[in-house]
N, C-alpha and C. Protein backbone atom coordinates (compact mmCIF):
# COMPACT_ATOMS: atom_id res chain seq x y z
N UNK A 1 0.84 -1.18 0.00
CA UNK A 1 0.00 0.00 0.00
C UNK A 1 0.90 1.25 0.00
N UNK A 2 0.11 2.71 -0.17
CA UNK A 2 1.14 3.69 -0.21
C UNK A 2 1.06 4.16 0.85
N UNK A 3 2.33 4.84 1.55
CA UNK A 3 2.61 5.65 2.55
C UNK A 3 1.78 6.71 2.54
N UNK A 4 0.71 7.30 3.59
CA UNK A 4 0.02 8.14 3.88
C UNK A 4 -1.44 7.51 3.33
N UNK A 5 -1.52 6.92 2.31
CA UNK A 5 -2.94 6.53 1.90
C UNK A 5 -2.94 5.52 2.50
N UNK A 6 -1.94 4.61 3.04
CA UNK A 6 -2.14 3.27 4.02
C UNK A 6 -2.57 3.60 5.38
N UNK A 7 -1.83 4.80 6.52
CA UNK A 7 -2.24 5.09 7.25
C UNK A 7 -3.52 5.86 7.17
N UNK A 8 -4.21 6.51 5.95
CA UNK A 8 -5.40 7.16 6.03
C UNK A 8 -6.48 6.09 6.20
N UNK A 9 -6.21 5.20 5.32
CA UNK A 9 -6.83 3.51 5.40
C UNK A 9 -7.07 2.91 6.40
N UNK A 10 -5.96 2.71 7.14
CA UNK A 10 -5.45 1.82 8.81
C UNK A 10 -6.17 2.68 9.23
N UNK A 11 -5.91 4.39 9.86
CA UNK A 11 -6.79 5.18 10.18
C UNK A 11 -8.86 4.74 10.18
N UNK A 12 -9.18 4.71 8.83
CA UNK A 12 -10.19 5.18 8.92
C UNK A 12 -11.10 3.16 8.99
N UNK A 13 -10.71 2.46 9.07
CA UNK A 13 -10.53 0.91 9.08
C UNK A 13 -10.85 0.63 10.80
N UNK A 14 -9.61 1.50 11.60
CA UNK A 14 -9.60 1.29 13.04
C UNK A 14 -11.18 2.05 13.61
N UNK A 15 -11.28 3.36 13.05
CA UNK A 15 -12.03 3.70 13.62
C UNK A 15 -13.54 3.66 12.97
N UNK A 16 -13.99 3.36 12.18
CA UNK A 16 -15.06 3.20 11.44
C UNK A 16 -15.64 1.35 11.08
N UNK A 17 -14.68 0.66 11.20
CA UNK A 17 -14.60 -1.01 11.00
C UNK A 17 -14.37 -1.14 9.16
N UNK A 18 -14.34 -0.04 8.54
CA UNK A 18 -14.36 -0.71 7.05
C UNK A 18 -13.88 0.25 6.23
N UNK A 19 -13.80 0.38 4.92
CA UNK A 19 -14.22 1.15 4.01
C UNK A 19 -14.69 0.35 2.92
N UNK A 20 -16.25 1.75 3.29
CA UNK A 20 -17.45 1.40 2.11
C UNK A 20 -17.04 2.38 0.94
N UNK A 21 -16.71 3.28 0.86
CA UNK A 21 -16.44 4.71 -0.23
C UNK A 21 -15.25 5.27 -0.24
N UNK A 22 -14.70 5.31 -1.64
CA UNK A 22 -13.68 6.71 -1.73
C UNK A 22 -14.24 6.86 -2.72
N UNK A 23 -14.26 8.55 -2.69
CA UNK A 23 -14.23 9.54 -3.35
C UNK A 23 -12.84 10.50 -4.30
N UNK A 24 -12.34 9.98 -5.11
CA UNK A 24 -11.55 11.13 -5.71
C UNK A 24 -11.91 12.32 -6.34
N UNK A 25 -11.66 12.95 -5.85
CA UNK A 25 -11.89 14.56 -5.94
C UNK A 25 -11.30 15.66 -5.54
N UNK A 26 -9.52 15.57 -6.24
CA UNK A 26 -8.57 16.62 -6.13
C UNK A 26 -7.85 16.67 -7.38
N UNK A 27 -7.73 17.33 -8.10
CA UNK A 27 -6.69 18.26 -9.03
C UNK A 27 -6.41 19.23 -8.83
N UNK A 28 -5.23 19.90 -9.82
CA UNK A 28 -4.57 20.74 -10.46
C UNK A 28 -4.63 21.30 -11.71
N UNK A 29 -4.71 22.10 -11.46
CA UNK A 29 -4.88 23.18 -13.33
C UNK A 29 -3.59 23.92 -13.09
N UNK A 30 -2.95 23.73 -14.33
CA UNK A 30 -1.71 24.76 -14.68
C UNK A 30 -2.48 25.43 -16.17
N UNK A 31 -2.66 27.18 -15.98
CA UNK A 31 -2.87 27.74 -16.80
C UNK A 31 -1.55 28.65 -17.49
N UNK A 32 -1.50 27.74 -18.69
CA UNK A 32 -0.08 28.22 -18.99
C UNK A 32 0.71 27.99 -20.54
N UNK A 33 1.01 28.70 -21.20
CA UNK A 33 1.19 28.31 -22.85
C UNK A 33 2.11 26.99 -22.71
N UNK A 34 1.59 26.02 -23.75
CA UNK A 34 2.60 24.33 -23.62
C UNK A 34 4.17 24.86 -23.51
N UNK A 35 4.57 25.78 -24.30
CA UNK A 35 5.93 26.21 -24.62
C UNK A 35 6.51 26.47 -23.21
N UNK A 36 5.59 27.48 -21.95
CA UNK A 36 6.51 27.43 -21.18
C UNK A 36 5.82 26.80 -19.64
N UNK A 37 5.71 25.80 -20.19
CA UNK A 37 4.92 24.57 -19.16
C UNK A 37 6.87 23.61 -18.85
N UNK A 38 6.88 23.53 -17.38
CA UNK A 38 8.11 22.45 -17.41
C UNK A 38 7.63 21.29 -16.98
N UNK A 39 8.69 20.18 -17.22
CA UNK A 39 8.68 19.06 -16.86
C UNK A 39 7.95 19.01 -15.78
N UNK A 40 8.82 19.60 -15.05
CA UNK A 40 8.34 18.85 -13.26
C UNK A 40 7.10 19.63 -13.13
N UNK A 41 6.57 21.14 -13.84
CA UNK A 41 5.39 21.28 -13.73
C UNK A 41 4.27 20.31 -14.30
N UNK A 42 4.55 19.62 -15.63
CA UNK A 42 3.73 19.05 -16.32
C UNK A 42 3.60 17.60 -14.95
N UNK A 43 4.38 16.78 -14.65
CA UNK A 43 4.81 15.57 -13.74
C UNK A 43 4.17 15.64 -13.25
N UNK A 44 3.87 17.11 -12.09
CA UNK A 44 3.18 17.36 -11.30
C UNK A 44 1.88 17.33 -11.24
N UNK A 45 1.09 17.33 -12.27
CA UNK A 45 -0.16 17.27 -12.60
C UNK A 45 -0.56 16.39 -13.19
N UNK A 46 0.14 15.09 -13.58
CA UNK A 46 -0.10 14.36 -13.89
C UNK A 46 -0.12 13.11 -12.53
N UNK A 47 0.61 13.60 -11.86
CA UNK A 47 1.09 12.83 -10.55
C UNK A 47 -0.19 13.02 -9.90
N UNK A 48 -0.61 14.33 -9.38
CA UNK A 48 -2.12 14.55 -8.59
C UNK A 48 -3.11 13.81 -9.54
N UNK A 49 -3.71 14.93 -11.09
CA UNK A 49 -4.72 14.52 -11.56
C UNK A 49 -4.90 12.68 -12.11
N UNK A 50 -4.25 12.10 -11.86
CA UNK A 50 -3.97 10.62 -12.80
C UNK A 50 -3.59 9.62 -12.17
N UNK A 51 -2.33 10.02 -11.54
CA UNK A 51 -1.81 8.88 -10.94
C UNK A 51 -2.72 8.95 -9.12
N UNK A 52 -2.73 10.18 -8.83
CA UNK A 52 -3.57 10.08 -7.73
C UNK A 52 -4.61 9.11 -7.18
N UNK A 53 -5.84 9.58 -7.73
CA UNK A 53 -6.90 8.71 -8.17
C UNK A 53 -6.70 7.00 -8.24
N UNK A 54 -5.67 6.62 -9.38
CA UNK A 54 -5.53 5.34 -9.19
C UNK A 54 -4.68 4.59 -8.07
N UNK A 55 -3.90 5.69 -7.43
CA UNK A 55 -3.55 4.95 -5.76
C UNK A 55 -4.20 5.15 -4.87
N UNK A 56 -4.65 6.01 -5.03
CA UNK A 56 -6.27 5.96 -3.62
C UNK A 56 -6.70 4.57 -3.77
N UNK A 57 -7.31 4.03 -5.43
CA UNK A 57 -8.18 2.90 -5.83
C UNK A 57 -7.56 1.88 -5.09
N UNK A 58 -6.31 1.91 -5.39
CA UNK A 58 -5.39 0.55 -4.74
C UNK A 58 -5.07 0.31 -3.47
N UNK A 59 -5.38 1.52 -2.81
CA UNK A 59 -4.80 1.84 -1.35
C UNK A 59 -6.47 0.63 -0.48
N UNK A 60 -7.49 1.73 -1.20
CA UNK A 60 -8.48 1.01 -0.59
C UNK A 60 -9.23 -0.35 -1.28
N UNK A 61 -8.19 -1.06 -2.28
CA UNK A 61 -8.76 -2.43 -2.56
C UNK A 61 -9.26 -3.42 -1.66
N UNK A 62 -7.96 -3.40 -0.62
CA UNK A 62 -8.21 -5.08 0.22
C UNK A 62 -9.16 -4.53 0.95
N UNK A 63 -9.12 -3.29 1.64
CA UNK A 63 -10.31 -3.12 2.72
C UNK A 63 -11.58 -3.30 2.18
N UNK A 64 -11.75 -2.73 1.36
CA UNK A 64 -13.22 -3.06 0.34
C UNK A 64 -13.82 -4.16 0.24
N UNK A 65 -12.65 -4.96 -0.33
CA UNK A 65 -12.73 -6.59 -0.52
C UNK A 65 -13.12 -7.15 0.69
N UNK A 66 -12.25 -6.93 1.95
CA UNK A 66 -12.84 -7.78 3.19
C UNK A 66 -14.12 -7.45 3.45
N UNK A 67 -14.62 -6.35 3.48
CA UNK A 67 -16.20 -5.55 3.59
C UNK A 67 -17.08 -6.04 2.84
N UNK A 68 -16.37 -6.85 1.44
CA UNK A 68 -17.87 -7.03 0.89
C UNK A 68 -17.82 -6.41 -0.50
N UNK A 69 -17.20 -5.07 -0.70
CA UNK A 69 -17.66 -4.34 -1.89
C UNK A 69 -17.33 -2.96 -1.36
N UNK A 70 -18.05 -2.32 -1.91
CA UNK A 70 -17.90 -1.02 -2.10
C UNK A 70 -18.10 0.08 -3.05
N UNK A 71 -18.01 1.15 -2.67
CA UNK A 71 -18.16 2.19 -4.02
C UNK A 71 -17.27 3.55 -4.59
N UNK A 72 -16.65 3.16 -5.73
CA UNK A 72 -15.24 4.31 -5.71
C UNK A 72 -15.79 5.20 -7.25
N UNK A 73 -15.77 6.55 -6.80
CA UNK A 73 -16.89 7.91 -7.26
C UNK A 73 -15.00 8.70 -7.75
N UNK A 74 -14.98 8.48 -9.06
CA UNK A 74 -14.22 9.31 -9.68
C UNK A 74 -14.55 10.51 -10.26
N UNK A 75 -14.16 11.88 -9.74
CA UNK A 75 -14.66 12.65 -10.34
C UNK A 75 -14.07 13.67 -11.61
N UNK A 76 -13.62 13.75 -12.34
CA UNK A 76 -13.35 14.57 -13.50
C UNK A 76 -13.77 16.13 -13.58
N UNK A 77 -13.19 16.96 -14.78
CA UNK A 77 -13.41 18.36 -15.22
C UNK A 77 -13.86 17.54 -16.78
N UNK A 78 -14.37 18.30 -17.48
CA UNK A 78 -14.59 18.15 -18.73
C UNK A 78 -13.59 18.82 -19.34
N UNK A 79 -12.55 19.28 -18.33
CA UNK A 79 -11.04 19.32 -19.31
C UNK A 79 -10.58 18.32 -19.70
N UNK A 80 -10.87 17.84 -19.59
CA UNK A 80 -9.98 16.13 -19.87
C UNK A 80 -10.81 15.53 -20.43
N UNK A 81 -11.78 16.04 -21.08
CA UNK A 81 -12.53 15.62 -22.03
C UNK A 81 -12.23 17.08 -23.65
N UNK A 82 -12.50 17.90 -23.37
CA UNK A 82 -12.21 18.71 -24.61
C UNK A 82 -11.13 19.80 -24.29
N UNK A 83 -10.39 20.09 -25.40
CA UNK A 83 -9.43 21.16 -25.06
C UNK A 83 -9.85 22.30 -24.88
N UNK A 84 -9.20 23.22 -23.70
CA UNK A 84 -9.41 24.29 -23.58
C UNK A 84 -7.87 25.44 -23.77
N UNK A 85 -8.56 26.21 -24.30
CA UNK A 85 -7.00 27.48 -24.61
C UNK A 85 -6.53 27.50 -23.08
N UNK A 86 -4.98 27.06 -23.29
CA UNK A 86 -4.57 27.83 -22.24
C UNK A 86 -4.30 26.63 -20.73
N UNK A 87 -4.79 25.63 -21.38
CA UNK A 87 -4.82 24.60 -20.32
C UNK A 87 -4.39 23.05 -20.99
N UNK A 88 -2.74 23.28 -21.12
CA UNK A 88 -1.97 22.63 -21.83
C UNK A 88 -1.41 21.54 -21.26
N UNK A 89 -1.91 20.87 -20.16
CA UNK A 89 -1.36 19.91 -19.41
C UNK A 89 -2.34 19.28 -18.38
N UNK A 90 -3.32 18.75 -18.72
CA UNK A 90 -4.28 18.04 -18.06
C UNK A 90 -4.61 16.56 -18.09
C-alpha cells in the first residue's frame, strides 16, 4: 500500500470497521502556454490529476474486498474531455 494513503486507510478501518467509499476529488490546473509549461510542472499534474486517483483505488482495494464491496466515485473536469485554450497539461 502507499505511505500516507495506508495510514489514512489503517486510520479510517480502526475507527469506522471498514471502508465502504472513496471519493476522488482533487486536481490541479496549470494555466499556462505548452511552450513554457516544465517538466516537473507538467509531472506534477499528472502525478495529482492521474496517478492520484488510481492509488487511492489501490490503497483502498483489500479493505473493500474484506467488507464485501464497495463504491469508488471518480470525479473529472470536462477538461480532460475537450481542449481548452490555455490549459496545456491536463
Amino acid at each position: 500500500m502507499i505511505p500516507g494513503w495506508e495510514a489514512g486507510v489503517a486510520r479510517t478501518v480502526e475507527r469506522f470497521g471498514g471502508v465502504d467509499v472513496l471519493v476522488n476529488n482533487a486536481a490541479i490546473l496549470l494555466l499556462a502556454p505548452l511552450t513554457q509549461i516544465r517538466r516537473e510542472d507538467f509531472l506534477r499534474i499528472v502525478e495529482v490529476n492521474q496517478l492520484g486517483p488510481f492509488r487511492g483505488i489501490q490503497a483502498v482495494f483489500e479493505a473493500m474486498k474484506r467488507g464485501g464491496g464497495g463504491s469508488i466515485v471518480n470525479i473529472a473536469s470536462t477538461d480532460g474531455i475537450e481542449g481548452v485554450k490555455g490549459v496545456s497539461a491536463c
